[in-house]
N, C-alpha and C. Protein backbone atom coordinates (compact mmCIF):
# COMPACT_ATOMS: atom_id res chain seq x y z
N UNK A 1 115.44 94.96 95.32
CA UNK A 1 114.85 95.24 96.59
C UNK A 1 115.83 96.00 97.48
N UNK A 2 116.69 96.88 96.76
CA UNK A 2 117.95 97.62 97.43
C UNK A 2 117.57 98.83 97.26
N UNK A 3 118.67 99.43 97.91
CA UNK A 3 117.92 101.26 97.21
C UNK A 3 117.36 101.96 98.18
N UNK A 4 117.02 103.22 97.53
CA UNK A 4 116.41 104.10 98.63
C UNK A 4 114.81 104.01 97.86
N UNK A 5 113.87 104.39 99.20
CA UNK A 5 112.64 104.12 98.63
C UNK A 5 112.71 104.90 98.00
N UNK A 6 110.92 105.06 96.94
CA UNK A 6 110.53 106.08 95.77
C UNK A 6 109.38 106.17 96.01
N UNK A 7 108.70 106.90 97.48
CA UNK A 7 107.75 107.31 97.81
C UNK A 7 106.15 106.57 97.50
N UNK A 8 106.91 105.18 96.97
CA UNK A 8 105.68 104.16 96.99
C UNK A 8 105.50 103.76 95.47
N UNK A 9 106.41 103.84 94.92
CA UNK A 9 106.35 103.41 93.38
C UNK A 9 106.15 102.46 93.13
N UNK A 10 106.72 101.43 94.11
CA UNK A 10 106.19 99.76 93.77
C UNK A 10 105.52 99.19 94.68
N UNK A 11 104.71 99.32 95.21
CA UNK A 11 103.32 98.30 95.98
C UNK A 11 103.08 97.52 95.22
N UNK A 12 103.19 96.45 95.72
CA UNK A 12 102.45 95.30 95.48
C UNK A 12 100.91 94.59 96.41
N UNK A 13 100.19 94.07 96.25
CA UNK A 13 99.56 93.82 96.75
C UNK A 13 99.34 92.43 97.47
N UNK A 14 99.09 92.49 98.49
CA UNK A 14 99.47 91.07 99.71
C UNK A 14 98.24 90.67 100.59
N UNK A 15 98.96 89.47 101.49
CA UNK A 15 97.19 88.96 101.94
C UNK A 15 97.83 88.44 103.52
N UNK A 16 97.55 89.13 104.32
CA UNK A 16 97.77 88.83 105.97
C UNK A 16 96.79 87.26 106.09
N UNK A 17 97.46 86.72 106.81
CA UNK A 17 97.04 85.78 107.65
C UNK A 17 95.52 85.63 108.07
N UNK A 18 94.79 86.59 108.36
CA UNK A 18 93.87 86.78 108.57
C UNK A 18 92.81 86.79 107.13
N UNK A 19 93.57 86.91 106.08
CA UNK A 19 92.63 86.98 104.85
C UNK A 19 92.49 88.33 104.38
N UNK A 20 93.32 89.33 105.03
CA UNK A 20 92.76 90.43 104.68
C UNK A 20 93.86 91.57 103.90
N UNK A 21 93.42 91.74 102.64
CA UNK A 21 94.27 92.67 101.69
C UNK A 21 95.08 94.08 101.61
N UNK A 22 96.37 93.85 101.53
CA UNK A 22 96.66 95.47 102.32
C UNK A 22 97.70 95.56 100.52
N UNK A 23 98.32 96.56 100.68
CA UNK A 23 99.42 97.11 99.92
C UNK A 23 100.99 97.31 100.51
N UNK A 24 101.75 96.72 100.10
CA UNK A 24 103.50 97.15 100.97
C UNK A 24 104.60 97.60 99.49
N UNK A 25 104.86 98.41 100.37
CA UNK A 25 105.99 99.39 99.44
C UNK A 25 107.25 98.20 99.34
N UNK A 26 107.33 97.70 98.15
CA UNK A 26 107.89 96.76 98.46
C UNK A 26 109.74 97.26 98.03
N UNK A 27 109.97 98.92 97.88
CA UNK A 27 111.12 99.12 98.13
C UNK A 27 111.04 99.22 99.96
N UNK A 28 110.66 98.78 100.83
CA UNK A 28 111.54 98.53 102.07
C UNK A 28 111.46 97.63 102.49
N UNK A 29 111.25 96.56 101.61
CA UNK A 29 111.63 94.85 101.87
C UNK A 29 113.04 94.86 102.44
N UNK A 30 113.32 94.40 103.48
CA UNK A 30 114.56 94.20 103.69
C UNK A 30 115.24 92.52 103.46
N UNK A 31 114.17 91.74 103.79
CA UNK A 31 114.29 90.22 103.28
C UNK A 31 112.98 89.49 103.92
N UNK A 32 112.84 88.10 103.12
CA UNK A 32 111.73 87.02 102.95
C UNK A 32 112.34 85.82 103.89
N UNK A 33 112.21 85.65 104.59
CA UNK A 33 112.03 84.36 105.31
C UNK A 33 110.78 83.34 105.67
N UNK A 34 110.78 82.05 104.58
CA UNK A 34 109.65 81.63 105.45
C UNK A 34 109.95 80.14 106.77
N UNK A 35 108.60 80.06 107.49
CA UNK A 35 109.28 79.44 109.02
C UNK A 35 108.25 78.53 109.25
N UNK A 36 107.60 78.15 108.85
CA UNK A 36 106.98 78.12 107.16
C UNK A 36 105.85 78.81 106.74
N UNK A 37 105.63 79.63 108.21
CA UNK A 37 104.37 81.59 107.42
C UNK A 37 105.86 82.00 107.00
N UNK A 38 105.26 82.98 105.83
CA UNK A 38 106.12 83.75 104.84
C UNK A 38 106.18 85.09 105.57
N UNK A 39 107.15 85.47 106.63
CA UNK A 39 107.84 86.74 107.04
C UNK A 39 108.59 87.94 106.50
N UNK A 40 107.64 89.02 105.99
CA UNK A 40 108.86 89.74 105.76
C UNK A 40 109.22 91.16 106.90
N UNK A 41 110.38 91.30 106.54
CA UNK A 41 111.25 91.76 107.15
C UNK A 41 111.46 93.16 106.71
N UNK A 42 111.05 94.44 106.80
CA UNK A 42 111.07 95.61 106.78
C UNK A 42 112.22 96.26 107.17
N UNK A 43 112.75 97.42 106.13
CA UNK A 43 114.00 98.07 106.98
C UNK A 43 114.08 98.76 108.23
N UNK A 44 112.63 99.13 108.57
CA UNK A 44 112.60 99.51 109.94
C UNK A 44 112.68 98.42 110.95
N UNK A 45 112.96 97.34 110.89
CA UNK A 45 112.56 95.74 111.60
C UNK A 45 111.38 95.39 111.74
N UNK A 46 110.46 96.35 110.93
CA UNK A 46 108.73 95.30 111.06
C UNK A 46 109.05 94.56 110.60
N UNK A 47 107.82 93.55 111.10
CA UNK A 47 107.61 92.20 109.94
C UNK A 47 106.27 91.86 110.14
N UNK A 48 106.32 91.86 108.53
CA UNK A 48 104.58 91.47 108.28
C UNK A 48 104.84 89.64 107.76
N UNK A 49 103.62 88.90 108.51
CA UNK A 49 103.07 87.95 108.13
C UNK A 49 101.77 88.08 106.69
N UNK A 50 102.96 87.01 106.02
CA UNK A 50 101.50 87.00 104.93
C UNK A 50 101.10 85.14 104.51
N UNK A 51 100.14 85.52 103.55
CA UNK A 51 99.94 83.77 102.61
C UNK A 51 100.33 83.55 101.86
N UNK A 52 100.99 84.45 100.97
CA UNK A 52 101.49 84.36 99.46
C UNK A 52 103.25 83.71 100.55
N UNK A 53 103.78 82.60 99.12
CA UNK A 53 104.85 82.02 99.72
C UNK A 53 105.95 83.09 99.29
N UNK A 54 107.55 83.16 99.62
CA UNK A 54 108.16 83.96 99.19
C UNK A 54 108.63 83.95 97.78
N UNK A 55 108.53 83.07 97.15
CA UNK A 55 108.60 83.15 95.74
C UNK A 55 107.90 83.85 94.98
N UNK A 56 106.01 83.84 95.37
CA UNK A 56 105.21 84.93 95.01
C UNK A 56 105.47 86.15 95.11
N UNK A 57 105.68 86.25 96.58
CA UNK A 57 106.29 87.77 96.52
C UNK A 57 106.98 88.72 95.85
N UNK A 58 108.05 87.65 95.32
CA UNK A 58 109.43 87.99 94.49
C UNK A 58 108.47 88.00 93.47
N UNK A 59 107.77 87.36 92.78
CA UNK A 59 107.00 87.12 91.25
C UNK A 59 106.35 88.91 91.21
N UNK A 60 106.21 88.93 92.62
CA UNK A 60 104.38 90.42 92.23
C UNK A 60 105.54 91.79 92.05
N UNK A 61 106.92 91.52 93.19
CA UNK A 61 107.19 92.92 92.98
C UNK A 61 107.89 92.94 91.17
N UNK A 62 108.50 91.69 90.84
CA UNK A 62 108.88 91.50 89.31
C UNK A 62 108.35 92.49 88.63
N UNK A 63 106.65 91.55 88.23
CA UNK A 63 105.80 91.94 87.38
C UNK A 63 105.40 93.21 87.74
N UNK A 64 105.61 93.68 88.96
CA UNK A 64 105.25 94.97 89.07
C UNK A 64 106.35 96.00 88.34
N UNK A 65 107.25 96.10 88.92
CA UNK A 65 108.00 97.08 88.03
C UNK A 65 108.60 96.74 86.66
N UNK A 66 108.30 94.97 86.12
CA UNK A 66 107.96 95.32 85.21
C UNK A 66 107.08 96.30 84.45
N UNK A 67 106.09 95.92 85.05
CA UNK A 67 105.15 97.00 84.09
C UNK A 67 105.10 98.20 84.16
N UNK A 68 105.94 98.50 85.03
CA UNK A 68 106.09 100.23 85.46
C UNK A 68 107.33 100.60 84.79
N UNK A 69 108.19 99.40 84.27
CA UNK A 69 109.45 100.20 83.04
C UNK A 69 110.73 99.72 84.33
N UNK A 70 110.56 99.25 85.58
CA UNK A 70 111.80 99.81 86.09
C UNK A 70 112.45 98.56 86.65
N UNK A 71 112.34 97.61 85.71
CA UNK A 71 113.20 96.11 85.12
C UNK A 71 112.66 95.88 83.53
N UNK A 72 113.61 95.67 82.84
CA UNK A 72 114.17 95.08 81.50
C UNK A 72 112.78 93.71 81.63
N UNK A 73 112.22 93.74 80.88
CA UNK A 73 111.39 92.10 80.14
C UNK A 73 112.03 91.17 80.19
């Protein structure tokens, strides 16, 4: 979750508070805090509220670039 972005190579897909489904580039995660809503923290200093806990998070961007080649199995 370091690095310079790659114009959106890894989205994952997430669920606001409200129930409602968006996509985040999850190269500009800057960090996961939960308080106990799951906050993340954007390199620009947004922060999006979601439902997925931060462990999920960590699980979707995984499997995501797993499957895109750009982490080892």
């Amino acid at each position: 979750m370091g690095g310079e972005p790659t114009n959106g190579d890894t989205m994952v897909k997430l669920t606001k508070l409200n129930g409602r489904e968006f996509v985040l580039n999850s190269d500009l995660i800057k960090f996961i805090e939960e308080t106990p809503d799951t906050i993340i923290t954007l390199r620009d200093q947004e922060k999006v509220i979601v439902r997925e806990d931060a462990d999920e998070v960590i699980r979707r961007v995984i499997e995501f670039r797993r499957s895109e080649r750009l982490l080892p199995d």
